[in-house]
C-alpha atoms as a PDB file:
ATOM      1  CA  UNK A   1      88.588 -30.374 -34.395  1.00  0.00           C
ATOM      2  CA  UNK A   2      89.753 -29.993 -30.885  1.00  0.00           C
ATOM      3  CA  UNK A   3      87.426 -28.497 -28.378  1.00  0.00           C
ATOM      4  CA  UNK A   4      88.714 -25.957 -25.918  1.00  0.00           C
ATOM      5  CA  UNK A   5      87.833 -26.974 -22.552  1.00  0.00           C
ATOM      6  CA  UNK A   6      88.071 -24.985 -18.990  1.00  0.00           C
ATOM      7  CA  UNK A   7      89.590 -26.795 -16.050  1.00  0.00           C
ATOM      8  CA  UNK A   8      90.489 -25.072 -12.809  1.00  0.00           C
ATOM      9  CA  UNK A   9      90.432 -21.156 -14.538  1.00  0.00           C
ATOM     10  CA  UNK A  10      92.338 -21.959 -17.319  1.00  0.00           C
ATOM     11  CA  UNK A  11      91.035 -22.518 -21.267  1.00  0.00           C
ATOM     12  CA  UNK A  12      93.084 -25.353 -22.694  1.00  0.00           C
ATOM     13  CA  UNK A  13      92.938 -27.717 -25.842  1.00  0.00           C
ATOM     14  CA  UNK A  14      90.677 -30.823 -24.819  1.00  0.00           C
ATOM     15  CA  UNK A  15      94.016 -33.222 -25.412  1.00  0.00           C
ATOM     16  CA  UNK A  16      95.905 -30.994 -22.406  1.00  0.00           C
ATOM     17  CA  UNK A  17      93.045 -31.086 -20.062  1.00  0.00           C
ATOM     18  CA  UNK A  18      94.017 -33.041 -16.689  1.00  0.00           C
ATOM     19  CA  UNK A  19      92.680 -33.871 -13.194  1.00  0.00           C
ATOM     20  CA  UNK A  20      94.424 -35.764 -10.428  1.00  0.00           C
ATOM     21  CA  UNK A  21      93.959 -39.353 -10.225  1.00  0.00           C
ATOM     22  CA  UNK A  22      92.911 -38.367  -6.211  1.00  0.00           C
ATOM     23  CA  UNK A  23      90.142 -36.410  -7.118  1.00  0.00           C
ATOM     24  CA  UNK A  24      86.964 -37.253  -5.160  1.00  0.00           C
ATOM     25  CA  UNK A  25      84.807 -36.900  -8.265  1.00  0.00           C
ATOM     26  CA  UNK A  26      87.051 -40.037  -9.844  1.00  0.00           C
ATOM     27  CA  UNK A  27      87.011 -42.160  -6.992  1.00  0.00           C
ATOM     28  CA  UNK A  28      84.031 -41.352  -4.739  1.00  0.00           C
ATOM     29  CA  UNK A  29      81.225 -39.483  -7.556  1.00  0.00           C
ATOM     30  CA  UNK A  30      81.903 -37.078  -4.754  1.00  0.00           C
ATOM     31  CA  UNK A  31      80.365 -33.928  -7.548  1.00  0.00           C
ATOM     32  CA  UNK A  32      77.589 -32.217  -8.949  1.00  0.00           C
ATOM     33  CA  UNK A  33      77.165 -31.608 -12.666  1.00  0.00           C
ATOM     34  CA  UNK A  34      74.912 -29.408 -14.823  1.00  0.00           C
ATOM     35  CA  UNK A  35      73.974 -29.432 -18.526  1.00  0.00           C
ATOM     36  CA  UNK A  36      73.272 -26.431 -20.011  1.00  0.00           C
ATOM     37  CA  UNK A  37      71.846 -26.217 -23.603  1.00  0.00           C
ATOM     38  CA  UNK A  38      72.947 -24.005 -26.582  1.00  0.00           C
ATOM     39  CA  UNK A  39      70.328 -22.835 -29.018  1.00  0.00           C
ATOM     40  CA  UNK A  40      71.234 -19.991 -31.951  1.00  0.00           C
ATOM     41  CA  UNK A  41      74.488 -19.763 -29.667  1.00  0.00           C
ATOM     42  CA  UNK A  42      72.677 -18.708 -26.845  1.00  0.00           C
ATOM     43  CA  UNK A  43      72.111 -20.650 -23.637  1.00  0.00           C
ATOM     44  CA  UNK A  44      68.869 -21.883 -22.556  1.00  0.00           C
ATOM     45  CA  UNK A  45      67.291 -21.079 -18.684  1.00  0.00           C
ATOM     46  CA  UNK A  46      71.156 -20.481 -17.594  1.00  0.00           C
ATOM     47  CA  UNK A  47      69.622 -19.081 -14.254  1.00  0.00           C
ATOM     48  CA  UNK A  48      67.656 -21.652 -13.609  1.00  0.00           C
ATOM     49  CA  UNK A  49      70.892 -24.327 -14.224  1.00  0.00           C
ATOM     50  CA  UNK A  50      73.175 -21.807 -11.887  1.00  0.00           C
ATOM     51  CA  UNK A  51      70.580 -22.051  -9.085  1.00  0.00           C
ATOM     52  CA  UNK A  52      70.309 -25.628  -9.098  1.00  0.00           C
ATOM     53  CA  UNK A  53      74.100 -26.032  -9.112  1.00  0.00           C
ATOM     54  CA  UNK A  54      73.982 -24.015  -6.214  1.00  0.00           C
ATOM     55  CA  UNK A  55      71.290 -26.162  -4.489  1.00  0.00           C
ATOM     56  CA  UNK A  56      73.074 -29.534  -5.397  1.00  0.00           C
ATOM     57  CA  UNK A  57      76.718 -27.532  -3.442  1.00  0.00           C
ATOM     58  CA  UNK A  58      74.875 -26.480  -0.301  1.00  0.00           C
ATOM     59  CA  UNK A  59      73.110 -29.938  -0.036  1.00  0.00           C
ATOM     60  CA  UNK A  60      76.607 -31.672  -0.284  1.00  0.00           C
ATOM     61  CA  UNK A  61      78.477 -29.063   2.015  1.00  0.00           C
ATOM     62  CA  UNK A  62      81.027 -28.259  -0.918  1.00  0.00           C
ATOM     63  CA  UNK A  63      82.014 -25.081  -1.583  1.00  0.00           C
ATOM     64  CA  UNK A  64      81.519 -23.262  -5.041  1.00  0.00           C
ATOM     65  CA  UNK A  65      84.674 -22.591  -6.710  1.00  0.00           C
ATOM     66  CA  UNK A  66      83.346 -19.755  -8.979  1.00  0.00           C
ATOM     67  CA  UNK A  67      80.524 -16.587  -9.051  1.00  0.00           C
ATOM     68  CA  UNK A  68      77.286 -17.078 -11.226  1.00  0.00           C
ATOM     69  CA  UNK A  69      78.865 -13.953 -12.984  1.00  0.00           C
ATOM     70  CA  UNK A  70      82.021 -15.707 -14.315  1.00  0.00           C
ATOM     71  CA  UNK A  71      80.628 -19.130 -14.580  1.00  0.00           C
ATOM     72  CA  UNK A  72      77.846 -17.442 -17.283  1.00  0.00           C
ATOM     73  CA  UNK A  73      81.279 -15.906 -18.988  1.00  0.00           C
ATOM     74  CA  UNK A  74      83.046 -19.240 -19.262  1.00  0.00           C
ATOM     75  CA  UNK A  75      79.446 -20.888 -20.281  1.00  0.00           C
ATOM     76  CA  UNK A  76      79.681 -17.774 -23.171  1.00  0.00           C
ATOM     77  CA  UNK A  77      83.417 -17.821 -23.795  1.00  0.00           C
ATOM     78  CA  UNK A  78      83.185 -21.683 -24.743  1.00  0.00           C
ATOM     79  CA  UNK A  79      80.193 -21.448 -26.821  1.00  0.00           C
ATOM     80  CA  UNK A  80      82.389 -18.670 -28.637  1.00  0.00           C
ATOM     81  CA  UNK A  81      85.709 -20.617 -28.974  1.00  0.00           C
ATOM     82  CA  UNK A  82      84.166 -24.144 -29.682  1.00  0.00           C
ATOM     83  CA  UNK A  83      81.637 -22.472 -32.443  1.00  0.00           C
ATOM     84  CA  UNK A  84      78.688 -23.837 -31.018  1.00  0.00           C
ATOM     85  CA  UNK A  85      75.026 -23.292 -32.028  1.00  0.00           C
ATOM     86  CA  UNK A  86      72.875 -26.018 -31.453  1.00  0.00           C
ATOM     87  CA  UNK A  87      74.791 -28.339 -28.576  1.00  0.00           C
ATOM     88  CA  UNK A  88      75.266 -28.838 -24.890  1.00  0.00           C
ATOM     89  CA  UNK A  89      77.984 -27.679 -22.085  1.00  0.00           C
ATOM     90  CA  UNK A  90      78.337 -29.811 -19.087  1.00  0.00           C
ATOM     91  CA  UNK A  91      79.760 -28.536 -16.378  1.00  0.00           C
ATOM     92  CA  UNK A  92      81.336 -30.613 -12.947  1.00  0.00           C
ATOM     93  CA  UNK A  93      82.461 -29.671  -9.767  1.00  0.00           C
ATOM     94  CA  UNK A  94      83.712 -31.892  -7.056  1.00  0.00           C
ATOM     95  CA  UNK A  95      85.150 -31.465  -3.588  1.00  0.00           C
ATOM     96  CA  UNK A  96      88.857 -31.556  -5.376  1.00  0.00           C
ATOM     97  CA  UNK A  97      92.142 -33.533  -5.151  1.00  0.00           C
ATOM     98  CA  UNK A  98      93.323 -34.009  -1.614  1.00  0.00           C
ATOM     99  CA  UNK A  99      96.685 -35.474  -0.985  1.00  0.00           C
ATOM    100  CA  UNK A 100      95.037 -38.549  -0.792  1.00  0.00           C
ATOM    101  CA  UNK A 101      92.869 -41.101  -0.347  1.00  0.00           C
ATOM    102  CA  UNK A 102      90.180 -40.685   2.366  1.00  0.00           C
ATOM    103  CA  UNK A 103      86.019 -41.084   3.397  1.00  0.00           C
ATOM    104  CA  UNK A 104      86.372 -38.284   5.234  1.00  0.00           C
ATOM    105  CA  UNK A 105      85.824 -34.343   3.385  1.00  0.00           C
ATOM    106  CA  UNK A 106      89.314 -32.598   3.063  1.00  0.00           C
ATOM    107  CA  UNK A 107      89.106 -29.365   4.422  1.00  0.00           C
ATOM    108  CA  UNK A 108      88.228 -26.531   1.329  1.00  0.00           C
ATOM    109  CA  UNK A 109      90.856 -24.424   2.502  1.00  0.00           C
ATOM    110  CA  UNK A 110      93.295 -26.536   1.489  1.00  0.00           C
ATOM    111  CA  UNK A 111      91.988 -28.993  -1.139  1.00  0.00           C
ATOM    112  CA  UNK A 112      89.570 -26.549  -3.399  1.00  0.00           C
ATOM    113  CA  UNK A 113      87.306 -27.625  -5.807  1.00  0.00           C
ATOM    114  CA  UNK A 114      87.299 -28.800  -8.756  1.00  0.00           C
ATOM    115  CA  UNK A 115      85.424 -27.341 -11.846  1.00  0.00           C
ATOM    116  CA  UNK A 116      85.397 -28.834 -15.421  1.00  0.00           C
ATOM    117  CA  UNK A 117      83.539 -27.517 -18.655  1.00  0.00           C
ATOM    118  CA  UNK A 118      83.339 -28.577 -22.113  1.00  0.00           C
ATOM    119  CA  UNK A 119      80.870 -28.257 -24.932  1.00  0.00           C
ATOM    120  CA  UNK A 120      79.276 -30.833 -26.744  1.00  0.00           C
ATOM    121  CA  UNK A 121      78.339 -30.032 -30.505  1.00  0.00           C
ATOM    122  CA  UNK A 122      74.603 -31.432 -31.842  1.00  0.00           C
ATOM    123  CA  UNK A 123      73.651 -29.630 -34.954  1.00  0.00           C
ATOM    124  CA  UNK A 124      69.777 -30.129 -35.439  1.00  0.00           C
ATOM    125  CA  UNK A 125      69.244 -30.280 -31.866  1.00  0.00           C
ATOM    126  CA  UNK A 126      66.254 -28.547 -31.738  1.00  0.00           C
ATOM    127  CA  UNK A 127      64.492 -30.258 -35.076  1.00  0.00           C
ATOM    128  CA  UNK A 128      65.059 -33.648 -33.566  1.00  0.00           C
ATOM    129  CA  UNK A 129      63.365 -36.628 -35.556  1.00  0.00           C
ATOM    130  CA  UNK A 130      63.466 -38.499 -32.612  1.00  0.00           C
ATOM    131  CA  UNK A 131      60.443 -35.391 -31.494  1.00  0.00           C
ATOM    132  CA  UNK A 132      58.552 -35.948 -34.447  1.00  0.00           C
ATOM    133  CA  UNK A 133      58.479 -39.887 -34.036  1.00  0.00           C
ATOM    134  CA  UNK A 134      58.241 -40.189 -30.241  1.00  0.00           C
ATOM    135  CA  UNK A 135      60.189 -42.734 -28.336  1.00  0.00           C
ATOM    136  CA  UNK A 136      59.575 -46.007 -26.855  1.00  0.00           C
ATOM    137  CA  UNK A 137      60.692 -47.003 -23.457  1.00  0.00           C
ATOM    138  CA  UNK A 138      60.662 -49.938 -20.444  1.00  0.00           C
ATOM    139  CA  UNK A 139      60.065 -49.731 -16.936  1.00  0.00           C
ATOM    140  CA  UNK A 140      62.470 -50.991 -14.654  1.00  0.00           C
ATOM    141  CA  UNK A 141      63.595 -50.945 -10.528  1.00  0.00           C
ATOM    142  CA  UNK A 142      64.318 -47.999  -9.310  1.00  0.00           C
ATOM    143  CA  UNK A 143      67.784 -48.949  -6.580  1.00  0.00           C
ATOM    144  CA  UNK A 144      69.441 -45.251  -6.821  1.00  0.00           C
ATOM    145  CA  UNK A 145      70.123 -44.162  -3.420  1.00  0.00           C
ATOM    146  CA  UNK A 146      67.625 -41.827  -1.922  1.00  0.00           C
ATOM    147  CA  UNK A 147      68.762 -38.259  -3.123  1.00  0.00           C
ATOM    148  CA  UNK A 148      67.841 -38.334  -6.364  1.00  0.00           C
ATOM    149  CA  UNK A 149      67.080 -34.011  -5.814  1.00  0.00           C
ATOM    150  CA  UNK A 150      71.109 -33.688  -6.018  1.00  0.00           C
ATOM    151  CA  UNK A 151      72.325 -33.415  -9.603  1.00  0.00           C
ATOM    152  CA  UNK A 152      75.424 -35.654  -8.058  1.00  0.00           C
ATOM    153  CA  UNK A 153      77.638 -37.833 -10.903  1.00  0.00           C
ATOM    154  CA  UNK A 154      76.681 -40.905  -9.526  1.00  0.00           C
ATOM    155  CA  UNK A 155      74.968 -42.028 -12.480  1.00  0.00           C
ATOM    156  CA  UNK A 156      76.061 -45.672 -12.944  1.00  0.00           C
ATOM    157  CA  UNK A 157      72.485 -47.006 -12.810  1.00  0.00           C
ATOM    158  CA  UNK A 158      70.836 -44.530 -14.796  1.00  0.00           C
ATOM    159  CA  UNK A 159      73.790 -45.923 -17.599  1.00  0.00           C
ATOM    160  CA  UNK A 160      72.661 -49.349 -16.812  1.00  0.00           C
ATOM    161  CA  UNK A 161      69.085 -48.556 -17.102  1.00  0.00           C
ATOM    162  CA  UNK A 162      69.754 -46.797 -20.604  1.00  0.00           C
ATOM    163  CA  UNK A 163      71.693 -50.051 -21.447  1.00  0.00           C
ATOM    164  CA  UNK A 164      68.913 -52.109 -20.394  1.00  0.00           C
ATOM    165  CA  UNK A 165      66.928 -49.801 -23.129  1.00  0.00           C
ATOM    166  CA  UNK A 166      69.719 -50.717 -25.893  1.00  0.00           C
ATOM    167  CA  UNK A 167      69.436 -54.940 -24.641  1.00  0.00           C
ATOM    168  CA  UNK A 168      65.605 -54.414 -25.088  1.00  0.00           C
ATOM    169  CA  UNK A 169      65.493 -52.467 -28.740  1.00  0.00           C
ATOM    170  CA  UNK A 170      63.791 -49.470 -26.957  1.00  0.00           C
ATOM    171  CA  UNK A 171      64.884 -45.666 -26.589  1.00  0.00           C
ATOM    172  CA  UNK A 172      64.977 -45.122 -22.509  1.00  0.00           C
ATOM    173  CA  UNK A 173      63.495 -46.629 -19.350  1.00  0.00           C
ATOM    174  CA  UNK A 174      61.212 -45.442 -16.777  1.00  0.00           C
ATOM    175  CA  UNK A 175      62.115 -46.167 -12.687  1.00  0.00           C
ATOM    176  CA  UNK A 176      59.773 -47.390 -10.713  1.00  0.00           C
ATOM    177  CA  UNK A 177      59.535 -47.693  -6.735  1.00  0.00           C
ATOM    178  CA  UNK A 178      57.408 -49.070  -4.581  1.00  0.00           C
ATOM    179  CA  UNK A 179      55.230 -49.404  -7.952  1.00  0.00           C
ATOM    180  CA  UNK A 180      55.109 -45.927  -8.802  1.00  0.00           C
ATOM    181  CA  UNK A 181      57.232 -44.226 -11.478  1.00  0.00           C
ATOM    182  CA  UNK A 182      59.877 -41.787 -10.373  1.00  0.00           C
ATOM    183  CA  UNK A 183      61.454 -40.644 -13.534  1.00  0.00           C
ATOM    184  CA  UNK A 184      63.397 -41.366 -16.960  1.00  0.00           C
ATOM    185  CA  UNK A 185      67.298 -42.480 -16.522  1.00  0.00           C
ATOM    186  CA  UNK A 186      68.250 -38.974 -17.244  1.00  0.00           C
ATOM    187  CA  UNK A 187      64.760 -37.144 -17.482  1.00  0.00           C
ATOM    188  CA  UNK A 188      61.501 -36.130 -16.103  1.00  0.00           C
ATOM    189  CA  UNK A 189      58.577 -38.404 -17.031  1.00  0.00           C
ATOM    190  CA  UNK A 190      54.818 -37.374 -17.586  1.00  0.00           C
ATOM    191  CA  UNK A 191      51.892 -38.657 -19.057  1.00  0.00           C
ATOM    192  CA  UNK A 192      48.456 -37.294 -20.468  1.00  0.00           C
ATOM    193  CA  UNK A 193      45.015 -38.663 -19.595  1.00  0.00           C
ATOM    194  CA  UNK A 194      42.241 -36.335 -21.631  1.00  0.00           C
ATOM    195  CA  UNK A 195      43.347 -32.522 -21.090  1.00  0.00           C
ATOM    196  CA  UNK A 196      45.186 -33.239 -17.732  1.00  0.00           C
ATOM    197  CA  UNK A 197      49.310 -33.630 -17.601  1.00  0.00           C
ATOM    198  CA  UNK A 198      49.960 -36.082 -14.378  1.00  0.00           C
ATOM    199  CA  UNK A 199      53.688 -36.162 -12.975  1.00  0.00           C
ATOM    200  CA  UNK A 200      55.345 -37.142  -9.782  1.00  0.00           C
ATOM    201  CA  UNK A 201      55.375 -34.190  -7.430  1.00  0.00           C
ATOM    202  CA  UNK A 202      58.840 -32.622  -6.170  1.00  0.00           C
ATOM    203  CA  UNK A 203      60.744 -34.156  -3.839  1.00  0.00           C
ATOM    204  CA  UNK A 204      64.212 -36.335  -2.461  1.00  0.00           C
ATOM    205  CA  UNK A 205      63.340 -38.939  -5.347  1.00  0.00           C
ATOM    206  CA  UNK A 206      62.976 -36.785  -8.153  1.00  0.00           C
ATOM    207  CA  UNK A 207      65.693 -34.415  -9.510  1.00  0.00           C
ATOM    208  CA  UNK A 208      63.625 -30.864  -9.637  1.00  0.00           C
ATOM    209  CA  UNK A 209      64.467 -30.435 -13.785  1.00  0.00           C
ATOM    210  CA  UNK A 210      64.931 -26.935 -14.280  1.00  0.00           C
ATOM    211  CA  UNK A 211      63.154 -28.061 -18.163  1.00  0.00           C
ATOM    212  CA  UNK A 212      60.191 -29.445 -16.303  1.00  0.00           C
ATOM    213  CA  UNK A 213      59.770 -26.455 -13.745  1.00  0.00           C
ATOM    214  CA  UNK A 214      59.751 -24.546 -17.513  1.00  0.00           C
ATOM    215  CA  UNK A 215      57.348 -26.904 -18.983  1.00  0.00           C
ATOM    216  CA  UNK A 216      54.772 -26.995 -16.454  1.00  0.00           C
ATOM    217  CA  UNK A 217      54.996 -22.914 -16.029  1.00  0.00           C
ATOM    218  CA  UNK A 218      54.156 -22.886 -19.688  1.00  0.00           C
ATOM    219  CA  UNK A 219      51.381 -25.441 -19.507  1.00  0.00           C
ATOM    220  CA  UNK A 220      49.495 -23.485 -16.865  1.00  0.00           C
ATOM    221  CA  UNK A 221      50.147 -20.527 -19.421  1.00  0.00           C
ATOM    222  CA  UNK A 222      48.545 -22.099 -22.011  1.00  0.00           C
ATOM    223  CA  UNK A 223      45.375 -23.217 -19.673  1.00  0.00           C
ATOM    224  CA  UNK A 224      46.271 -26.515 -19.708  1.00  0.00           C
ATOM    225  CA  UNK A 225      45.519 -28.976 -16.593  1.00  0.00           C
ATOM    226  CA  UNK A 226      48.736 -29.692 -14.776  1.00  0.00           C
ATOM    227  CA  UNK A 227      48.358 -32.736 -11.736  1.00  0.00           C
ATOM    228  CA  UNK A 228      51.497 -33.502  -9.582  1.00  0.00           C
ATOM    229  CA  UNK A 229      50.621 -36.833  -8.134  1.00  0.00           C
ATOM    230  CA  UNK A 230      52.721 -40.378  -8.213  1.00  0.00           C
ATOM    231  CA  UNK A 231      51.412 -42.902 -11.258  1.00  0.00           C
ATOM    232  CA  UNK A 232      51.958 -46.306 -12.526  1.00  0.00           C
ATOM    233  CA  UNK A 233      52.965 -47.928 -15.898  1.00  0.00           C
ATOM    234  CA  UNK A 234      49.846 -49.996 -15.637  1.00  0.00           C
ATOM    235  CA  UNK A 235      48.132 -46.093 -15.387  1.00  0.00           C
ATOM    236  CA  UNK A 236      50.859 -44.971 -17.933  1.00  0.00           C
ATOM    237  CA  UNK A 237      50.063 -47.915 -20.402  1.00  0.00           C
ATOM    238  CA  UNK A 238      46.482 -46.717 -20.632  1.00  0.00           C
ATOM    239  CA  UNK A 239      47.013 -43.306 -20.830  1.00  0.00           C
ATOM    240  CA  UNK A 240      46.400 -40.366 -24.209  1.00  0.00           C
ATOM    241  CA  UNK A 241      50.060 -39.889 -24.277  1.00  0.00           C
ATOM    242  CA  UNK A 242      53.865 -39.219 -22.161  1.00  0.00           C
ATOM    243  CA  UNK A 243      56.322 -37.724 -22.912  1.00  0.00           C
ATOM    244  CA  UNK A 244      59.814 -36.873 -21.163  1.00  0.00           C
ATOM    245  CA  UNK A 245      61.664 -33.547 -20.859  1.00  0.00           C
ATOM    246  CA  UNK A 246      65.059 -32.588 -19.828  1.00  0.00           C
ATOM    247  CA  UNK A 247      67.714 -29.691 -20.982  1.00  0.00           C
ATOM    248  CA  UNK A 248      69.166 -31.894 -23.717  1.00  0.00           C
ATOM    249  CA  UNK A 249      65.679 -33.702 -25.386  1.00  0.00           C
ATOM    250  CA  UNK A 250      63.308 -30.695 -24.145  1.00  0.00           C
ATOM    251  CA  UNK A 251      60.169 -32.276 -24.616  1.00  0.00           C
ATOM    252  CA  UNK A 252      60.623 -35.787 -26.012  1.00  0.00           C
ATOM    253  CA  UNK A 253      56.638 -37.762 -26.894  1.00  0.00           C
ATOM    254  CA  UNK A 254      56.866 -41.211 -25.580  1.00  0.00           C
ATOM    255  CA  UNK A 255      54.896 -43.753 -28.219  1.00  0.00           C
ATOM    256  CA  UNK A 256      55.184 -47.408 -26.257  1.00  0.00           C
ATOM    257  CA  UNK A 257      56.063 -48.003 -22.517  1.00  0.00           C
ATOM    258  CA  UNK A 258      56.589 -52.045 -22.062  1.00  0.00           C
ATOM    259  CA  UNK A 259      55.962 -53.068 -25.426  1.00  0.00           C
ATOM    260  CA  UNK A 260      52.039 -51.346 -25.147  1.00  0.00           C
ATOM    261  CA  UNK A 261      51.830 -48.742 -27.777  1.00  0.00           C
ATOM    262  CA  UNK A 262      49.968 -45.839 -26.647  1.00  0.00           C
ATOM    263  CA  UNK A 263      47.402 -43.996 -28.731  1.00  0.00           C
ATOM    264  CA  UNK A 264      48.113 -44.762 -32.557  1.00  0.00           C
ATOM    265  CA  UNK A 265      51.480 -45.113 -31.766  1.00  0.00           C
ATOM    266  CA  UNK A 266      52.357 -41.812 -32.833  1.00  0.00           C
ATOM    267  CA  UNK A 267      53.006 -38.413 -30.750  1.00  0.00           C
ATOM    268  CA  UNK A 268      49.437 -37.149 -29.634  1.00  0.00           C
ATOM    269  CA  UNK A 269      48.764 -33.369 -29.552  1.00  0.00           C
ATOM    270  CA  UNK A 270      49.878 -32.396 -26.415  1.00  0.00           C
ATOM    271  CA  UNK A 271      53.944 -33.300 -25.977  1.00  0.00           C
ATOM    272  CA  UNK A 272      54.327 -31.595 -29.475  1.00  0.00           C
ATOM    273  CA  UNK A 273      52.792 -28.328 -28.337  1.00  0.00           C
ATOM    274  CA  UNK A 274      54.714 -28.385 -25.336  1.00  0.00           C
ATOM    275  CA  UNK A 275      58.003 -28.874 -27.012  1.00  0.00           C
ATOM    276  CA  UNK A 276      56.852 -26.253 -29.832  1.00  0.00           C
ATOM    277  CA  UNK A 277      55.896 -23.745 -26.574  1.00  0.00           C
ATOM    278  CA  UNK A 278      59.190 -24.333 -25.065  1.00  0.00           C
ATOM    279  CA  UNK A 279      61.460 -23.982 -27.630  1.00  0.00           C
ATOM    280  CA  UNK A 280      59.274 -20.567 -28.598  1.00  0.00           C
ATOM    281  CA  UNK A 281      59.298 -18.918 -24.893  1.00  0.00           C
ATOM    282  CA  UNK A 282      62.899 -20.263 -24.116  1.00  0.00           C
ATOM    283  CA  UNK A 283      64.568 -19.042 -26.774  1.00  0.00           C
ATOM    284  CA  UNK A 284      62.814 -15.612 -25.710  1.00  0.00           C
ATOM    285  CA  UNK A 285      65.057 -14.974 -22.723  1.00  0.00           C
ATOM    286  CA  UNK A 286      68.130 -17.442 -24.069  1.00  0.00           C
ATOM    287  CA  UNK A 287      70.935 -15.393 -22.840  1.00  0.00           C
END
């Protein structure tokens, strides 16, 4: 089936969909992308996703090419037209297609931005086996460049490090800098020592997940213990549990990190309550 897909205001079938080969998102990773997930064919913390996008814009100096009002009816209008009710929609914006080639910004009143949508379809999204399971991951250098808070596309090393995952018959891998853990390739990391949750605080080397900022709200709910502090894998390998969340895995139990299998080997009781507290309270205000 071809997906309808939304590029520059207009709805079109995925095979007519174009950008110019001068856009800045193609040949610089001058953009900022969002991934919003689709649950019972509604989306999950849209506000929080619009305000980030936002964020990632203003930090970049690029202008926003679209309201929060009509992005959330294009986010709607393609969940409608593609059929989806367990998936994904990513969204991109760059600083456009100037004439050509250049390191300097084109002005925005003549190049505008732009914006690119399309769904991607995951039946049993939610009921993941992967969840039930857990996941297994390495650690591995952290070399991104230092703004890690700005959802940008430049995500050729977090592909590498997920390939590096594939090469070593794990799931993911963990960055670490200056012997500390940042985060997952595309995800938030955590672990659990007794009743207490430990993750890196917010900041430039962290992206600020709007699932995590969810997570964490919930956890305090729910009287657990919630520490934001930097932590090792040597502190990570000895610890009750981890687990990982992000929009597309939500909360994701982490069974091995480096080969050392943590616990049993199996998800403890934490992650799965979290991911069973999520999925209850976000579906709540899914819009």
């Amino acid at each position: 089936m071809t997906r309808t897909v939304y590029v520059n205001g207009e709805y079109l079938p995925e095979t007519e969909a174009k950008v110019s080969i001068f856009d800045r998102g193609f040949l610089m990773a001058d953009g900022v992308y969002e991934v919003t997930s689709v649950l019972g064919g509604k989306l999950i913390d849209f506000d929080g996703h619009a305000v980030r996008l936002q964020r990632s814009l203003d930090e970049l100096e690029m202008r926003s090419p679209i309201s929060k009002d009509d992005l959330l009816e294009v986010h709607r209008e393609l969940v409608r037209a593609n059929g989806i009710e367990e998936g994904m929609i990513y969204l991109q914006i760059t600083r456009g297609a100037p004439d050509d080639r250049d390191f300097v910004f084109p002005d925005p009143d003549t190049t505008p931005s732009t914006i690119v949508l399309f769904t991607q379809n995951k039946p049993g999204l939610a009921a993941s086996p992967a969840a039930q399971e857990g996941i297994k991951v390495i650690s591995i250098e952290d070399v991104r460049w230092g703004r890690r808070d700005i959802k940008t596309v430049q995500l050729l090393y977090p592909s590498m490090g997920k390939m590096m995952a594939k090469k070593a018959g794990v799931d993911d891998a963990w960055l670490v800098e200056d012997g500390f853990v940042t985060e997952g390739t595309s995800n938030n990391a955590y672990i659990v020592k007794g009743n207490k949750i430990i993750t890196r605080a917010l900041s430039n080397d962290i992206l600020h997940g709007i699932t995590r900022a969810a997570v964490l709200r919930f956890a305090q709910e729910a009287q657990m213990e919630v520490e934001e502090r930097n932590f090792t894998i040597e502190e990570a390998m000895q610890a009750d549990e981890a687990f990982i969340t992000s929009a597309s895995t939500f909360v994701m139990p982490v069974v091995e990190i480096d080969g050392a299998q943590l616990g049993d080997g199996t998800p403890g009781r934490v992650a799965p309550r979290l991911r069973e507290l999520y999925l209850e309270e976000s579906m709540k205000t899914a819009i």
